[in-house]
Protein backbone atom coordinates (compact mmCIF):
# COMPACT_ATOMS: atom_id res chain seq x y z
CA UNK A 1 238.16 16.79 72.09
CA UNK A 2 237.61 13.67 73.98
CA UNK A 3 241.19 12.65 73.76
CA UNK A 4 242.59 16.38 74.91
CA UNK A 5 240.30 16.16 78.12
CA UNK A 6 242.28 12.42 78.32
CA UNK A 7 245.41 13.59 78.26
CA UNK A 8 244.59 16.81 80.93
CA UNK A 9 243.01 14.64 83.52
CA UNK A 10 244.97 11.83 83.01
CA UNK A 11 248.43 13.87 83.25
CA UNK A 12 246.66 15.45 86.29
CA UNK A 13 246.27 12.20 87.76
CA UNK A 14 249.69 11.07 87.39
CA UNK A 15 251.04 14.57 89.01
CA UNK A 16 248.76 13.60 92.19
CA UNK A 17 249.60 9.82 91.98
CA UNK A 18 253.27 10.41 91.96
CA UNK A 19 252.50 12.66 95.75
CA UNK A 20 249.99 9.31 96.56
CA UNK A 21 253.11 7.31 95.86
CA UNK A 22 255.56 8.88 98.55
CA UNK A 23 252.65 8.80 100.87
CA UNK A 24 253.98 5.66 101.47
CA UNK A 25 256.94 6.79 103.07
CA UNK A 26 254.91 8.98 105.59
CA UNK A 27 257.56 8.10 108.56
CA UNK A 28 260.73 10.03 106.06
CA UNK A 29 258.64 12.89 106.07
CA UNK A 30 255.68 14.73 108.27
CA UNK A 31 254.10 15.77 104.99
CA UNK A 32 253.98 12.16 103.44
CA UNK A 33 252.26 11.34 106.21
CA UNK A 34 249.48 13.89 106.06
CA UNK A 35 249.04 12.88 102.66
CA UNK A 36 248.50 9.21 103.90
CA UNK A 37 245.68 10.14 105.86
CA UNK A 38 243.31 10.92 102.85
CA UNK A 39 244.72 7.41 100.80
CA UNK A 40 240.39 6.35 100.17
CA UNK A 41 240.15 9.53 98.75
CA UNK A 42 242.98 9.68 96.51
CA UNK A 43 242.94 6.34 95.75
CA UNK A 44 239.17 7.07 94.12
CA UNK A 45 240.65 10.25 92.06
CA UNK A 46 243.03 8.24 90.85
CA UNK A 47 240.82 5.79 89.86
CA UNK A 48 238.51 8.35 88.26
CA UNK A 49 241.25 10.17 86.53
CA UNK A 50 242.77 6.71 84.64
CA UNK A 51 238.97 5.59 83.43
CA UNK A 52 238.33 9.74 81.99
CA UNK A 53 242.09 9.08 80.60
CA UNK A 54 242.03 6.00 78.98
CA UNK A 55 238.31 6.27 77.83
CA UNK A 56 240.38 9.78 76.02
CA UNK A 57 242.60 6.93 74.35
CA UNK A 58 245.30 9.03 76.73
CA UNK A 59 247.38 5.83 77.21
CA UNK A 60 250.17 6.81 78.90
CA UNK A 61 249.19 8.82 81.28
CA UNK A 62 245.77 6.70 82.22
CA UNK A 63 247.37 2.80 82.57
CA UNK A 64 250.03 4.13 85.43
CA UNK A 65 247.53 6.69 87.03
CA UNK A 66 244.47 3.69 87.52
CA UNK A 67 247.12 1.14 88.53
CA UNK A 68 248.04 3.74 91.42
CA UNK A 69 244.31 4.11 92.44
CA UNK A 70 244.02 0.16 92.25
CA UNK A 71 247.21 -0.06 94.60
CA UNK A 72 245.63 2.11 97.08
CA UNK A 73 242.75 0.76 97.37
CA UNK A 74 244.05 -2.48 97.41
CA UNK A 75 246.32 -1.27 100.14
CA UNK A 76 243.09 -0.35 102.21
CA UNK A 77 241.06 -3.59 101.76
CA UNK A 78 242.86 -5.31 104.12
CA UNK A 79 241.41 -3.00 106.98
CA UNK A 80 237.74 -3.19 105.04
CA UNK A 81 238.00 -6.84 104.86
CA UNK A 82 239.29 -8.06 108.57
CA UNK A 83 237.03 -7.61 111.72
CA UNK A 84 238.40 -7.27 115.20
CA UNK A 85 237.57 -9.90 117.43
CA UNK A 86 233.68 -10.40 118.49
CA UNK A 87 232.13 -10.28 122.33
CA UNK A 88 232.11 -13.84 123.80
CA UNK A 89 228.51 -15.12 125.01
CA UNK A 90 227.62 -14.04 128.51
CA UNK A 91 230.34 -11.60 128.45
CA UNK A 92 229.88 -8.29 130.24
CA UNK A 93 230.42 -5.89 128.52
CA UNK A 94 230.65 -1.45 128.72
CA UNK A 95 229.55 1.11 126.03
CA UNK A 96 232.59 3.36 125.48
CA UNK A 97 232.09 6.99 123.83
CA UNK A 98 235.09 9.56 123.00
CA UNK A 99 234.59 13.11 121.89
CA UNK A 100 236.64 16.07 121.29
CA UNK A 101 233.66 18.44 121.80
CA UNK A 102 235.60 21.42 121.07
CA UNK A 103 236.74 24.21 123.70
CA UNK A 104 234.30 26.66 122.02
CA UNK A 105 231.24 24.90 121.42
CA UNK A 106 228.45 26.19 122.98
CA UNK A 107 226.18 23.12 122.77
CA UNK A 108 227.01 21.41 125.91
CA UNK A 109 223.69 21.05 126.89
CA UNK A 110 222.78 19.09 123.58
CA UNK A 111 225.63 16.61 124.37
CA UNK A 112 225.22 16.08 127.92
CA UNK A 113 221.40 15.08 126.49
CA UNK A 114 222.72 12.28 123.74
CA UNK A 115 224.98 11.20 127.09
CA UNK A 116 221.92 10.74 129.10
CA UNK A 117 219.87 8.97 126.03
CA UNK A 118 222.58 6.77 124.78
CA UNK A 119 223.75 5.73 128.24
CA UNK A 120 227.89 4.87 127.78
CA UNK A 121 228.97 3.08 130.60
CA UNK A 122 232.17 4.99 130.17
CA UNK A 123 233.03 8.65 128.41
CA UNK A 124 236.35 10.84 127.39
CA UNK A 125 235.47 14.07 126.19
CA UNK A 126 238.81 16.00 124.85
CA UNK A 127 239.22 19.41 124.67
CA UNK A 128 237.11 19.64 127.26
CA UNK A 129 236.76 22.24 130.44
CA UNK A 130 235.40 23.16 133.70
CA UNK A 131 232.17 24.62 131.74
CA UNK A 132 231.56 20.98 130.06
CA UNK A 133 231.81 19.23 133.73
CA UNK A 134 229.85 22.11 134.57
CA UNK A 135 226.70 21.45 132.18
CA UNK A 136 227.58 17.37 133.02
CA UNK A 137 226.68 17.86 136.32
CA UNK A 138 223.53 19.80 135.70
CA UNK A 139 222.37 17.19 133.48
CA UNK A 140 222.07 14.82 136.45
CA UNK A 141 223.33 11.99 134.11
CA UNK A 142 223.91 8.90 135.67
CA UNK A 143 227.79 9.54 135.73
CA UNK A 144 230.82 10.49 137.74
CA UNK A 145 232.86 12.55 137.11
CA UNK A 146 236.51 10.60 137.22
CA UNK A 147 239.23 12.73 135.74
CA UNK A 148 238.77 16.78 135.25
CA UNK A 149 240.33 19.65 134.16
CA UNK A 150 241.96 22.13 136.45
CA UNK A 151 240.45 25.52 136.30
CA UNK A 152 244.22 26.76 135.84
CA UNK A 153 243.47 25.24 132.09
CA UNK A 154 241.93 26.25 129.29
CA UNK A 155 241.13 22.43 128.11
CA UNK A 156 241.69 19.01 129.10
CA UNK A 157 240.31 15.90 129.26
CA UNK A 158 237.16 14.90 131.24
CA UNK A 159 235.95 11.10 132.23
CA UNK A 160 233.01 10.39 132.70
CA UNK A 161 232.24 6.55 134.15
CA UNK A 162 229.30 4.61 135.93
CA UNK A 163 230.28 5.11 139.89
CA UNK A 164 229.27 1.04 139.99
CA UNK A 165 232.43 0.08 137.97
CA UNK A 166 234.33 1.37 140.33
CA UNK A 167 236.28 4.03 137.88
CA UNK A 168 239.61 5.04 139.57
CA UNK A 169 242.08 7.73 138.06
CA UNK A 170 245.50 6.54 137.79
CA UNK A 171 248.49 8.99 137.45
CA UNK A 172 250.27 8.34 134.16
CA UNK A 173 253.31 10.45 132.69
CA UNK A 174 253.21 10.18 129.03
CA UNK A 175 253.40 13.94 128.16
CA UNK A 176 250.55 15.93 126.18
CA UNK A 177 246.38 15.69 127.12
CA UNK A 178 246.40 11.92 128.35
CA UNK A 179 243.93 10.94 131.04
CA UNK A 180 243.85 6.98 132.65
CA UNK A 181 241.27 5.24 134.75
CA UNK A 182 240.77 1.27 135.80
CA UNK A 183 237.36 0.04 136.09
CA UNK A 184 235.35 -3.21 136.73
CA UNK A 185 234.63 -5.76 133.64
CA UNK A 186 232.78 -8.43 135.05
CA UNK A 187 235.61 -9.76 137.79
CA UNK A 188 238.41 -8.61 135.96
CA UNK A 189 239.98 -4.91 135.97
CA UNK A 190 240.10 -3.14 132.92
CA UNK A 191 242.77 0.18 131.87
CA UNK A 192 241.26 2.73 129.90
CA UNK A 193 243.99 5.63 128.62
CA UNK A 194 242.71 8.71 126.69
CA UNK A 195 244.93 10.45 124.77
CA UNK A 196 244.71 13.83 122.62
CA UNK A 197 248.46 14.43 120.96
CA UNK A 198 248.63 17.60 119.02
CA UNK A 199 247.45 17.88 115.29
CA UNK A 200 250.51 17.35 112.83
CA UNK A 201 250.75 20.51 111.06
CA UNK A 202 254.34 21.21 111.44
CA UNK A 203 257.77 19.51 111.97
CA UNK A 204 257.49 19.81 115.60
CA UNK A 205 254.07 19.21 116.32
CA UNK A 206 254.17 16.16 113.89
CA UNK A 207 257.54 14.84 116.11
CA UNK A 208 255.59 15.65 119.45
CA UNK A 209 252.23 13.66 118.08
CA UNK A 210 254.59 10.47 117.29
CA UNK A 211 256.31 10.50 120.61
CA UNK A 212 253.05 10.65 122.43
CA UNK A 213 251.83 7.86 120.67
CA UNK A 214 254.97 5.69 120.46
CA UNK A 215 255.33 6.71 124.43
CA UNK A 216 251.53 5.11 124.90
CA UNK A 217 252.21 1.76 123.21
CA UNK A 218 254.68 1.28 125.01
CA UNK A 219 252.97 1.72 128.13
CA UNK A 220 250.30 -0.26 126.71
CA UNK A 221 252.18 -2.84 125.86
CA UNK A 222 253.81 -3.27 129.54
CA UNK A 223 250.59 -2.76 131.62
CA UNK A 224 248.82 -5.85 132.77
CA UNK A 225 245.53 -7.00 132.01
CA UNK A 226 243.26 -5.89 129.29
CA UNK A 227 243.57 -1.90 128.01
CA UNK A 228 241.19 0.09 125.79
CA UNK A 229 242.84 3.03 123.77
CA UNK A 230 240.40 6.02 123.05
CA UNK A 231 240.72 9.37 121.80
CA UNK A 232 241.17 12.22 119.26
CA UNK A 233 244.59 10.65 117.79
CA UNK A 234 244.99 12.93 114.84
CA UNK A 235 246.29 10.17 112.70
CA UNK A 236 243.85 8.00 110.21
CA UNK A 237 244.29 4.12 110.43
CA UNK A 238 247.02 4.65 107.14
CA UNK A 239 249.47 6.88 108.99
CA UNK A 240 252.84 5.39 109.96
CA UNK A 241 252.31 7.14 113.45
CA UNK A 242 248.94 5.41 113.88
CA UNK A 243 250.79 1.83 112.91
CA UNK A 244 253.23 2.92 115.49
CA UNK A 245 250.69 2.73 118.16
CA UNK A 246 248.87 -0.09 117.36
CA UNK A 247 251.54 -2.51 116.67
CA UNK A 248 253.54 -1.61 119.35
CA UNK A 249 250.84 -1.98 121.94
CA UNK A 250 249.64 -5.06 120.37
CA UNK A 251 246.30 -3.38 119.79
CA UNK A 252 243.31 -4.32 118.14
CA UNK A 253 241.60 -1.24 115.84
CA UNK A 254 237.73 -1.42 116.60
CA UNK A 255 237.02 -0.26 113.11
CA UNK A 256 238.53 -2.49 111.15
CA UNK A 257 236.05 -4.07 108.70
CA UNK A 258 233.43 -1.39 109.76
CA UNK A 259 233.34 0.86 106.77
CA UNK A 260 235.73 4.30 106.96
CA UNK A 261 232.74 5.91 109.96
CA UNK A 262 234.84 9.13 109.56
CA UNK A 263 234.43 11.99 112.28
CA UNK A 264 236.73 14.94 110.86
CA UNK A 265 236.02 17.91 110.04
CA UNK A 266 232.46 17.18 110.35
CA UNK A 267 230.64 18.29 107.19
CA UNK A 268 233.30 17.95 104.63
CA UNK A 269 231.96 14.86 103.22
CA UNK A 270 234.09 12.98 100.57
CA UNK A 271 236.91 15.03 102.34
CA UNK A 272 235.90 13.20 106.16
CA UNK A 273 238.30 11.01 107.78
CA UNK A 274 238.50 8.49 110.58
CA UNK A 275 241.13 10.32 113.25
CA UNK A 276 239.14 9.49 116.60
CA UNK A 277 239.40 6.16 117.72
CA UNK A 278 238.80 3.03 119.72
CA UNK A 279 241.65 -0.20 120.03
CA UNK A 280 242.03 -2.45 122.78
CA UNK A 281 244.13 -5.46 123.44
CA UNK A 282 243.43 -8.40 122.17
CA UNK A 283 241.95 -10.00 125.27
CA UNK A 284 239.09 -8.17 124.58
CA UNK A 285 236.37 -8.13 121.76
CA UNK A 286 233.97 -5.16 120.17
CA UNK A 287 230.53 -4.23 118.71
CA UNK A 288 228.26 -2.05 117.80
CA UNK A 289 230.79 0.53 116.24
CA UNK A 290 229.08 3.82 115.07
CA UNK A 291 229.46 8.07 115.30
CA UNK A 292 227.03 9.95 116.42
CA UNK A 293 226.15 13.75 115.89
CA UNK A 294 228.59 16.36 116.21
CA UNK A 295 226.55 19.15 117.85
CA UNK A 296 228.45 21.44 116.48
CA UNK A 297 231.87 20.08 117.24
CA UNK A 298 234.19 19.45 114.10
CA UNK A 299 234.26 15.72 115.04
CA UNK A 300 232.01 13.41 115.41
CA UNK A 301 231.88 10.97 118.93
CA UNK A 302 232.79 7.56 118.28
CA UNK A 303 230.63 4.85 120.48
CA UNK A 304 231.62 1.17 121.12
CA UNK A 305 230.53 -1.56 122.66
CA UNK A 306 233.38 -3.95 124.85
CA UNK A 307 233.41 -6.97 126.19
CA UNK A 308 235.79 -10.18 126.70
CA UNK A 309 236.76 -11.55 123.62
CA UNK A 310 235.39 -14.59 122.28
């Protein structure tokens, strides 16, 4: 008995470890590269299906399925095991938050209130509206309003910054929901740049979500001074698209060696994954990485700390 359950989870496991294995080759193909997205998770099936194999006595089946699961989770350690750079002494620093709060959640209010009690310096909130600035402003938070959304729109993005940093919106073609301010850091000028590309569920969507991103590092990578890199990407730290970006921009990933903190879609648990984000150049440094709440959102915001690296 033991050996026949063996052999059908261990058999089952090598059916979903040869699809983990052209995950790998996520930039050939826009479904590979979904599949990338969830490697933790199928990396621990795997793992799970070639102990219940070979504890079966399934041999053939189990040795090739747990070697897959090792693989992949080897493949993740080096983003579990590397840190991004830390906040020098005496730097200043801002508290960044990004949120897609959803076009159709009713719980402004309830956000606008974590705003107010956590106090970001700076906020991008993505798929927002005129009826999110609308409950911003009667929430009296300490915050301008920078970049909104035309009431022409259905959603946008809106930023949110401390009027003391001197937040100014900059006009930046990149195509898709993009917003870009400068603000203060100490002496120096900062760039933030927002960006919401669509969600890769088809052929085209998928092509528009990697131009978007390839178009912003290399934006990134020509604009002067330090830059910060927020938003709703749709892409996990293991997706070729993500790489893309971060590479090419010479960025820095602020969750790197922070656990997987993922935000989507909120309340799916082992199924979660990391697809909002925070990167910066590497003239700056990070801390204090966490979510918060969703408030009924399907992500979770994603709050950082930033500051001059040291």
């Amino acid at each position: 008995m033991l050996h026949a359950v063996g052999l059908g989870v261990g058999w089952a496991g090598a059916a979903i470890g040869g699809i983990f294995l052209l995950s790998f080759l996520g930039s050939l193909f826009w479904v590979f590269d979904l599949v990338a997205n969830f490697r933790p998770q199928v990396s621990v099936v795997l793992v799970a299906c070639g102990a219940v194999a070979l504890a079966g006595r399934a041999w053939r089946p189990g040795w090739p399925t747990l070697a897959l699961g090792v693989v992949g989770l080897l493949s993740l350690a080096p983003h579990q095991l590397d840190a991004p750079p830390a906040i020098a002494e005496g730097s200043p620093t801002i508290q960044v938050m990004t949120f897609n709060g959803g076009i159709s959640n009713p719980n402004r209010g309830a956000v606008a209130e974590f705003i107010g009690s956590e106090q970001p310096d700076v906020v991008f909130v993505f798929e927002s509206s005129f009826e999110w600035e609308d409950a911003f402003r009667a929430a009296n938070l300490p915050l301008q309003i920078v970049a909104s959304v035309p009431r022409t729109r259905l959603a946008g993005v809106t930023v949110l910054a401390r009027p003391d940093l001197r937040p100014r919106l900059l006009e930046v073609e990149l195509g898709g929901e993009v917003a870009v301010i400068e603000i203060d850091l100490g002496p120096e000028r900062i760039t933030l740049l927002g960006l919401h590309p669509l969600s890769p569920t088809s052929v085209a969507r998928s092509r528009a979500r990697n131009e978007l991103l390839i178009r912003a590092a290399g934006w990134v990578s020509m604009r002067p001074g330090e830059v910060v890199v927020v938003g709703d990407l749709n892409a996990t730290p293991w997706s070729h698209a993500y790489s893309a970006l971060r590479l090419g921009g010479g960025l820095v990933d602020t969750l790197r060696g922070r656990g997987l903190q993922p935000t989507w879609p909120e309340g799916w648990g082992f199924l979660m994954i990391p697809i909002d984000h925070v990167l910066h150049t590497r003239g700056l440094g990070s801390a204090d990485r966490r979510t918060g709440p969703a408030f009924g959102s399907t992500h979770r915001p994603v709050l950082v700390r930033i500051g001059v690296a040291g």
